[in-house]
Protein backbone atom coordinates (compact mmCIF):
# COMPACT_ATOMS: atom_id res chain seq x y z
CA UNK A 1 -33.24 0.95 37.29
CA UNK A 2 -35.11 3.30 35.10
CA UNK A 3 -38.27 3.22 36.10
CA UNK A 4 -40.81 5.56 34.10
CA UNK A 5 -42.80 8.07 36.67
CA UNK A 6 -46.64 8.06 36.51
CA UNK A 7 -48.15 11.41 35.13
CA UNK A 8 -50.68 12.27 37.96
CA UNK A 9 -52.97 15.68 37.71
CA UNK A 10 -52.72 16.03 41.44
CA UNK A 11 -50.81 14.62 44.47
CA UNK A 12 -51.49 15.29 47.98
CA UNK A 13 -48.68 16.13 50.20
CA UNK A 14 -48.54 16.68 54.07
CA UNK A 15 -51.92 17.68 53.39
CA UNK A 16 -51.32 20.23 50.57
CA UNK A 17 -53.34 19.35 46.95
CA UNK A 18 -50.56 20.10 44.37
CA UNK A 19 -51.41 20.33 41.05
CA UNK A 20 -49.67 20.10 37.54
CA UNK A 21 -49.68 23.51 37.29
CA UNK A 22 -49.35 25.00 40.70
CA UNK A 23 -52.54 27.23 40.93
CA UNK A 24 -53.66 25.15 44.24
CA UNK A 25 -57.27 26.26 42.83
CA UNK A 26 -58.43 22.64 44.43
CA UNK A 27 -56.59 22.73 47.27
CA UNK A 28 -57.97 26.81 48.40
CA UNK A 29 -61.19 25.43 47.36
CA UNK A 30 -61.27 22.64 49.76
CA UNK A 31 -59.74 24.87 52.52
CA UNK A 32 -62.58 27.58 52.07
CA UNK A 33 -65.14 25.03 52.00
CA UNK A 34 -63.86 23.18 55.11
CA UNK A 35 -63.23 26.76 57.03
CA UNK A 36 -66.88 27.54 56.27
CA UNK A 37 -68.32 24.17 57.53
CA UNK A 38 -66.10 24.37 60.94
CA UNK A 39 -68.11 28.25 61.44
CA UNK A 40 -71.06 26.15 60.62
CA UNK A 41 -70.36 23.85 62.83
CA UNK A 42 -69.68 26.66 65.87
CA UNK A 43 -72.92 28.47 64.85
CA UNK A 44 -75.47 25.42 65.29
CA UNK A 45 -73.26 25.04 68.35
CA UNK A 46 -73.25 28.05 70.12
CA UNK A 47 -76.63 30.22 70.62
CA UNK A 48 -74.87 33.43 71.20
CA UNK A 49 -71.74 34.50 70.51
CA UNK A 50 -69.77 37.38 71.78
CA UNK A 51 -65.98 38.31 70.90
CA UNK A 52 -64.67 36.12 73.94
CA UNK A 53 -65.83 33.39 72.69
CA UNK A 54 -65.56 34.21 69.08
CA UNK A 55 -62.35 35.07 68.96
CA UNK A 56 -60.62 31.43 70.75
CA UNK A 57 -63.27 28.98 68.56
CA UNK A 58 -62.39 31.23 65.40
CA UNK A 59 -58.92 30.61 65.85
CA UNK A 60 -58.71 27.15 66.88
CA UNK A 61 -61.25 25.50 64.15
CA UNK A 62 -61.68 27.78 61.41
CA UNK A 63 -58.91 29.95 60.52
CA UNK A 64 -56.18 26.54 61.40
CA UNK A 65 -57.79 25.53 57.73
CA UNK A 66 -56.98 28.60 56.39
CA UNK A 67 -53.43 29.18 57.41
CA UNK A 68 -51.67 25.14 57.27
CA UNK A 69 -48.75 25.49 55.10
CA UNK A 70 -49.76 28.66 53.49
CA UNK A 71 -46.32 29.45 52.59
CA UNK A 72 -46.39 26.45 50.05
CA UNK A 73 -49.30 27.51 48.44
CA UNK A 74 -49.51 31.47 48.99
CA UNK A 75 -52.45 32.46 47.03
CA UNK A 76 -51.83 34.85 44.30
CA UNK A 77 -55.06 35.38 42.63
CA UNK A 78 -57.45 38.07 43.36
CA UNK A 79 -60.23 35.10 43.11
CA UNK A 80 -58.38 33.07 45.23
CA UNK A 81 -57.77 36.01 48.04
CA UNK A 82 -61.09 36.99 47.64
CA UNK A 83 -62.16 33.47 48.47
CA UNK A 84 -60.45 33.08 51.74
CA UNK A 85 -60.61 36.08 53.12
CA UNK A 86 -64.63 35.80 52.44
CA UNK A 87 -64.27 33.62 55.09
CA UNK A 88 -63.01 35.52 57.79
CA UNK A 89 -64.91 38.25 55.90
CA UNK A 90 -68.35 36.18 56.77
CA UNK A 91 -67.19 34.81 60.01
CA UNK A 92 -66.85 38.33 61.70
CA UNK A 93 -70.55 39.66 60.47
CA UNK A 94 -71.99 36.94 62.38
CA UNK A 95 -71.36 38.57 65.98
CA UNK A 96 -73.77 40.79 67.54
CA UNK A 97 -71.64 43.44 68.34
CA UNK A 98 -70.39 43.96 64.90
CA UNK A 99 -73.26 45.17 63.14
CA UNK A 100 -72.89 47.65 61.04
CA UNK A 101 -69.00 48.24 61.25
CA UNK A 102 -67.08 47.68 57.84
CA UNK A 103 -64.30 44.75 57.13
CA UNK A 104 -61.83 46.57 58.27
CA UNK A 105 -63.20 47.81 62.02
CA UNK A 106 -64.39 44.40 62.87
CA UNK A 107 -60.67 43.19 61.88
CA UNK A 108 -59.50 46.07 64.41
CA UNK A 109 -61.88 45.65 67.34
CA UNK A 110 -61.27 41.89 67.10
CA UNK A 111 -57.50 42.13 66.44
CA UNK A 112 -57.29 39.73 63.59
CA UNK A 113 -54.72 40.21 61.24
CA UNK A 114 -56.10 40.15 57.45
CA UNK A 115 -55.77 36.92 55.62
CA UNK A 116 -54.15 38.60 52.66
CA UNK A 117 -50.50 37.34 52.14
């Protein structure tokens, strides 16, 4: 009947990392790091890469990471915006084309959307 509930730092749910306190400073972490290993992963892949075929691998296998459930844990930090939108921030230098053009032109010549909430 009553049945005490374990105290737990963290649970994972549908495959969000919720902690006691609700900063989701694991869970972002996790998501950067695992964004940034996927454009890791398409780099060693892919010799060259222009915006056509930037623009469907980005997508599919790096920003995905970025974006599941993102209404649950909305980042509200600076630190914590900063950190994922490094990512796309990082991801968009990489092409040839882009050299030289700030943040916000790559963002516009690629039509990305920002990652900020």
């Amino acid at each position: 009947m009553g049945n005490d509930l374990e105290l737990v730092d963290e649970e994972k749910d549908i495959g969000v990392i919720i902690d006691n306190d609700l900063s989701f400073e694991k869970h972002i972490n996790e998501k950067v790091k695992k964004a940034t290993a996927m454009f890791a992963t398409i780099r060693r892949i892919f010799q060259y890469l222009n915006e056509d075929t930037f623009i469907p691998l980005y997508k599919a296998l790096v920003r995905t990471h970025l974006e599941y459930a993102s209404s649950v844990w909305a980042p509200f930090k600076s630190k914590h915006i900063e950190l994922i939108e490094g990512v796309q921030r990082r991801a968009t230098k990489q092409l040839p084309s882009m050299k030289g053009m700030t943040y916000e032109e790559r963002l516009r010549k690629l039509k990305l959307p920002t990652l900020s909430l």
